[in-house]
N, C-alpha and C. Protein backbone atom coordinates (compact mmCIF):
# COMPACT_ATOMS: atom_id res chain seq x y z
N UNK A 1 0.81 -1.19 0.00
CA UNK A 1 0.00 0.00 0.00
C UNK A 1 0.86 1.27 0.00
N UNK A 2 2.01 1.53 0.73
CA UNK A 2 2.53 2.44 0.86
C UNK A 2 3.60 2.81 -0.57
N UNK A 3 3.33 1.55 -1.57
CA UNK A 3 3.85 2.23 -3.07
C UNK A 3 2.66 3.27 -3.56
N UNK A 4 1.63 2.61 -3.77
CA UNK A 4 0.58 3.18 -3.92
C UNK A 4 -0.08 4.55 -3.66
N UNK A 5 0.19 4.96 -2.10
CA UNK A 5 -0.25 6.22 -1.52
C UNK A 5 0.49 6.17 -1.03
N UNK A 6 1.83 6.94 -1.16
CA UNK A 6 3.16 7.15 -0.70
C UNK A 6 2.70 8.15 0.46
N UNK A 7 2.15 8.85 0.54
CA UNK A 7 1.71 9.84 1.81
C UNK A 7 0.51 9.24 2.54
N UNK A 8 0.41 8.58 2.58
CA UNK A 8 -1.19 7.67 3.37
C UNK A 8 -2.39 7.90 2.77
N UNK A 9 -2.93 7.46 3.61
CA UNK A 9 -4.61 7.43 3.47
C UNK A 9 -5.21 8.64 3.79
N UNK A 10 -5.00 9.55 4.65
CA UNK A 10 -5.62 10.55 5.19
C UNK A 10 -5.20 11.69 4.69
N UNK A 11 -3.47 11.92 3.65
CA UNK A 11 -3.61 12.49 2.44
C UNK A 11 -4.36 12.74 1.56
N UNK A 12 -4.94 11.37 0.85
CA UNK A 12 -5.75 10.94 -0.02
C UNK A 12 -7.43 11.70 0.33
N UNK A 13 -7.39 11.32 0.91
CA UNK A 13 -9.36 11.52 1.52
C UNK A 13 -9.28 13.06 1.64
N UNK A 14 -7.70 13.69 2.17
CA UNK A 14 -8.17 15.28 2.64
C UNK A 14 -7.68 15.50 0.75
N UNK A 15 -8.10 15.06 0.20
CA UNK A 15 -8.01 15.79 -0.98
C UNK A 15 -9.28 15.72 -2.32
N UNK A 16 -9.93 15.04 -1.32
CA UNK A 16 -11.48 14.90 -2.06
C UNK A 16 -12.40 15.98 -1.75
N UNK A 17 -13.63 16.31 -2.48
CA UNK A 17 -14.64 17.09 -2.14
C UNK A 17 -15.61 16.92 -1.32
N UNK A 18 -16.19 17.10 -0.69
CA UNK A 18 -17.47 16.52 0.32
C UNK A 18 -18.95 18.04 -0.30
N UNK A 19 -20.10 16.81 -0.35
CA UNK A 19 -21.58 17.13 -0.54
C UNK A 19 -22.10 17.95 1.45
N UNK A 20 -22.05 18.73 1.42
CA UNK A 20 -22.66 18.84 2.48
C UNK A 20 -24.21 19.10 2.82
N UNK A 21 -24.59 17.94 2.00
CA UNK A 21 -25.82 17.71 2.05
C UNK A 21 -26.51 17.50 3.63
N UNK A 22 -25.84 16.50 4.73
CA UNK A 22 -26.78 16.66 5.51
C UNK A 22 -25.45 17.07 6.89
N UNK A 23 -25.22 17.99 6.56
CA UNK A 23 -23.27 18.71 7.53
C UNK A 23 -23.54 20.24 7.58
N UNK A 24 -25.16 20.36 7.68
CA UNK A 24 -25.20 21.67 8.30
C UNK A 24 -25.34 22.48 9.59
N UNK A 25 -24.89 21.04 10.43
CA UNK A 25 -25.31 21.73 12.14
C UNK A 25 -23.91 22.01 12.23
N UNK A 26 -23.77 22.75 13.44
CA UNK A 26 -22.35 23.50 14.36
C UNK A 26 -21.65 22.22 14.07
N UNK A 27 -21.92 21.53 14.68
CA UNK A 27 -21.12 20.00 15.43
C UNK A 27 -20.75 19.42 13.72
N UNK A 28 -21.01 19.07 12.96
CA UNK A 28 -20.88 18.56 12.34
C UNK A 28 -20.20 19.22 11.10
N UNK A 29 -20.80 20.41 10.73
CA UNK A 29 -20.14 21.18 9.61
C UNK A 29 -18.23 21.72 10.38
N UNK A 30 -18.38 21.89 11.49
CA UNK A 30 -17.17 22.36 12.13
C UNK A 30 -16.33 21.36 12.13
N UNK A 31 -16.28 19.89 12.44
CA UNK A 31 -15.83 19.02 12.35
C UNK A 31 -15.22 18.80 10.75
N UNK A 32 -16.02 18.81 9.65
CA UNK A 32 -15.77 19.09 8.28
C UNK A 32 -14.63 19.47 8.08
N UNK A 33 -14.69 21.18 8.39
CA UNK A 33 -13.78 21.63 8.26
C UNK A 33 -12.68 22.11 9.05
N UNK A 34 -12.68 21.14 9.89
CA UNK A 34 -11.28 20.58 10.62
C UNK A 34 -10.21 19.87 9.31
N UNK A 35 -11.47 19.32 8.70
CA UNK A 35 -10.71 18.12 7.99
C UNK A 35 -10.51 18.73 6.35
N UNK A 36 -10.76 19.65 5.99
CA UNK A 36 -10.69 20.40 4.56
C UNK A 36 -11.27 21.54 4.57
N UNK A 37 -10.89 22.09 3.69
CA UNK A 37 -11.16 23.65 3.58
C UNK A 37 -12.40 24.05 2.88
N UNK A 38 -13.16 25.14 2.86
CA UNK A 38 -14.56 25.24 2.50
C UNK A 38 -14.56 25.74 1.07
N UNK A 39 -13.34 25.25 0.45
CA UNK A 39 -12.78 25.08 -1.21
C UNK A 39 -13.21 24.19 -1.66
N UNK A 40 -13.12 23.67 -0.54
CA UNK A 40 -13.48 21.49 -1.24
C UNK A 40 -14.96 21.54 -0.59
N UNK A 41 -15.86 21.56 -0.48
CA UNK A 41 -17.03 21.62 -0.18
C UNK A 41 -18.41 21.81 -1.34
N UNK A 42 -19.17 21.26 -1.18
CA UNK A 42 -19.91 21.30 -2.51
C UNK A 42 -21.21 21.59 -1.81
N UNK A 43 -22.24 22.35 -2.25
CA UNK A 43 -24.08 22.29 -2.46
C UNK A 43 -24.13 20.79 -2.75
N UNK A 44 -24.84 19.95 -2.13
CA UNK A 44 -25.28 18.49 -2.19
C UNK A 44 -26.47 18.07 -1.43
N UNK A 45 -27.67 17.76 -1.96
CA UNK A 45 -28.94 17.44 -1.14
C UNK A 45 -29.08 15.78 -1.34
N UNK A 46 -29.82 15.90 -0.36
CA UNK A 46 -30.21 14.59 -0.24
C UNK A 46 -32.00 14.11 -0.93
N UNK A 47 -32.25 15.70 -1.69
CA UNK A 47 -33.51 14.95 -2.13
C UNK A 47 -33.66 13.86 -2.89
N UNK A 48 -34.92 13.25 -2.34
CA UNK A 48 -36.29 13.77 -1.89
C UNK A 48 -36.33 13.83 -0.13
N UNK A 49 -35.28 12.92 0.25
CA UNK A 49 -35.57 13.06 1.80
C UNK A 49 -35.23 14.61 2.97
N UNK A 50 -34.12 14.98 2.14
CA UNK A 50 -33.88 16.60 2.67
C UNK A 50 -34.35 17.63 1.32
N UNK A 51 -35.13 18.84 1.80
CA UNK A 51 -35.65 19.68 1.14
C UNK A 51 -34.31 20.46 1.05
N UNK A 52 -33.91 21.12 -0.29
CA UNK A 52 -33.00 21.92 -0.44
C UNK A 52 -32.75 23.27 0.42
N UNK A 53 -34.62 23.70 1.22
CA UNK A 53 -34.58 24.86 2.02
C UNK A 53 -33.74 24.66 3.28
N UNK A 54 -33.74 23.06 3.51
CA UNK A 54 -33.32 22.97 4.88
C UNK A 54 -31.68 23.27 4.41
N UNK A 55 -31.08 22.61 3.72
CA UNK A 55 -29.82 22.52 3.44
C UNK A 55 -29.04 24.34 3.77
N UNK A 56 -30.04 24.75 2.92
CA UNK A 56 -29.57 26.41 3.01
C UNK A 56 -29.63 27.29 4.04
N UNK A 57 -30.90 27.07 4.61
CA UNK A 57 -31.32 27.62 5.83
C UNK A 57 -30.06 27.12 7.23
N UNK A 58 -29.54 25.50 6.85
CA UNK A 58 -28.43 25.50 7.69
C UNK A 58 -27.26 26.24 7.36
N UNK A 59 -26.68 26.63 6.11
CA UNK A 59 -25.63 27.03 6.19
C UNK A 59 -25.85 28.50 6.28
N UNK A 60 -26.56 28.97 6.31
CA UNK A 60 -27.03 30.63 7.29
C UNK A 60 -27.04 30.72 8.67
N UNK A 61 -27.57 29.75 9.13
CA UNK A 61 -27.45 29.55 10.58
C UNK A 61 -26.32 29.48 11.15
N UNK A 62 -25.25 28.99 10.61
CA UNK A 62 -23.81 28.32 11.26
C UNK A 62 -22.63 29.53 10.93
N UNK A 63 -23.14 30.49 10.51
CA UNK A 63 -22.32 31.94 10.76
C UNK A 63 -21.19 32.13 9.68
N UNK A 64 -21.35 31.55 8.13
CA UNK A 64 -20.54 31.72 7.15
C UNK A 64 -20.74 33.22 6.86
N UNK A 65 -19.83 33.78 5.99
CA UNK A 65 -19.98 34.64 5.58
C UNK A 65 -20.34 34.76 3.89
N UNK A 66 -21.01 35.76 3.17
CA UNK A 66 -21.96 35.86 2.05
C UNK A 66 -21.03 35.00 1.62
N UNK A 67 -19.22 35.09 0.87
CA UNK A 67 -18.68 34.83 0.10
C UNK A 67 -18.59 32.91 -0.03
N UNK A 68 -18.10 32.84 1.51
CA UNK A 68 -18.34 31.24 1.67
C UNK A 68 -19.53 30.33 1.97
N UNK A 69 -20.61 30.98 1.22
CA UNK A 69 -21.94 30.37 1.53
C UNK A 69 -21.69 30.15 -0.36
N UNK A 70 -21.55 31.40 -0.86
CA UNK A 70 -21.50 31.44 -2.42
C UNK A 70 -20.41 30.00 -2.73
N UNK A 71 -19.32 30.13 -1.99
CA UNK A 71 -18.41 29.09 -2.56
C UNK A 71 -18.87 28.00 -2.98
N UNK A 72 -19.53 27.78 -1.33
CA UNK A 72 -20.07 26.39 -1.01
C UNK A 72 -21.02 26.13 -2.10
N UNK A 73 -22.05 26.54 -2.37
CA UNK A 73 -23.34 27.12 -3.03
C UNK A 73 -23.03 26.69 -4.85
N UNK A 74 -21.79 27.84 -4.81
CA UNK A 74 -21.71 27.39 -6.22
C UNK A 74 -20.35 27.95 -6.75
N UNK A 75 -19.60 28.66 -6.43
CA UNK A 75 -17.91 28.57 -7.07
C UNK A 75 -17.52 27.65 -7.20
N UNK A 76 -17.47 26.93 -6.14
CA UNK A 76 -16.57 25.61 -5.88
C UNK A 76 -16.62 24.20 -7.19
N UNK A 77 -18.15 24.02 -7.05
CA UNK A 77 -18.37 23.16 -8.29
C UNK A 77 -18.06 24.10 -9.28
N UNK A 78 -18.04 25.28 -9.89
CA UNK A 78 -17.34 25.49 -10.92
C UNK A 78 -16.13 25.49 -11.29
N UNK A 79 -15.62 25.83 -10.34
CA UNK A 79 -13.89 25.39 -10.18
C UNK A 79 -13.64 24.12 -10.45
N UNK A 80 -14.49 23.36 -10.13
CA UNK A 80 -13.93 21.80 -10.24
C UNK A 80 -14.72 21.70 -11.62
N UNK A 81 -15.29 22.17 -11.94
CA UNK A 81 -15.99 21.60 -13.26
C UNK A 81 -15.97 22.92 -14.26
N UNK A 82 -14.57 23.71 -15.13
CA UNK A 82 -14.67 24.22 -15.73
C UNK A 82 -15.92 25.03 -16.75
N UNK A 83 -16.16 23.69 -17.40
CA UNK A 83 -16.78 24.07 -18.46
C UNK A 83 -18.04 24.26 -18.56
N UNK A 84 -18.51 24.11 -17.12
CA UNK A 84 -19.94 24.20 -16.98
C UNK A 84 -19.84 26.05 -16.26
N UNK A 85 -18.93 26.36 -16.38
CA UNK A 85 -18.70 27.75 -15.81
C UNK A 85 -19.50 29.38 -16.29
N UNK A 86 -19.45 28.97 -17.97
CA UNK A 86 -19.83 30.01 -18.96
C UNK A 86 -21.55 30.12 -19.00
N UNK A 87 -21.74 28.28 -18.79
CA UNK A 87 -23.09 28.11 -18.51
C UNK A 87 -23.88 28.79 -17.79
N UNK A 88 -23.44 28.91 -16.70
CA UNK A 88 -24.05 29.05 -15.62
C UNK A 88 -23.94 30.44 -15.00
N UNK A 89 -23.15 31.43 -16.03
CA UNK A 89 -23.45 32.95 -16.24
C UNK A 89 -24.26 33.26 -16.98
N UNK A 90 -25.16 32.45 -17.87
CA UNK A 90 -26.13 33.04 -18.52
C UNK A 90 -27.94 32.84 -18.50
């Protein structure tokens, strides 16, 4: 394993994106981002079982500011997904 992921496992994982579909309380979103930065973070629901209002309404509650609600929301997936970028200005 250690040819493989020469820096470990917990390299690896802190370099993925996370849905914070249901990681909108204190306890849980804070914990998050212990573990990655609110770069790597994506808008992700869980509908039909979570309503998209709840999703949003949590990340207002938990004291982001406009810019990193936007990230979360929607920079971020554009960053990771170029080409859907031009799209989604018009």
């Amino acid at each position: 394993m250690p040819a493989r992921i020469p820096q470990g496992p917990m390299h690896e994982i802190q370099r993925l994106y996370y849905d914070i579909a249901s990681a909108t309380s204190d306890i849980t979103f804070g914990a998050l981002t212990k573990f990655v930065p609110i770069s790597q973070l994506l808008f992700g629901s869980d509908f039909p079982y979570w309503p998209n209002s709840r999703i949003v309404e949590g990340l207002e509650s938990i004291g982001l500011s406009s810019g990193e609600i936007r990230a979360i929301e929607r920079d971020n997936a554009l960053w990771l997904f170029p080409a859907y970028a031009g799209a989604a200005d018009r």
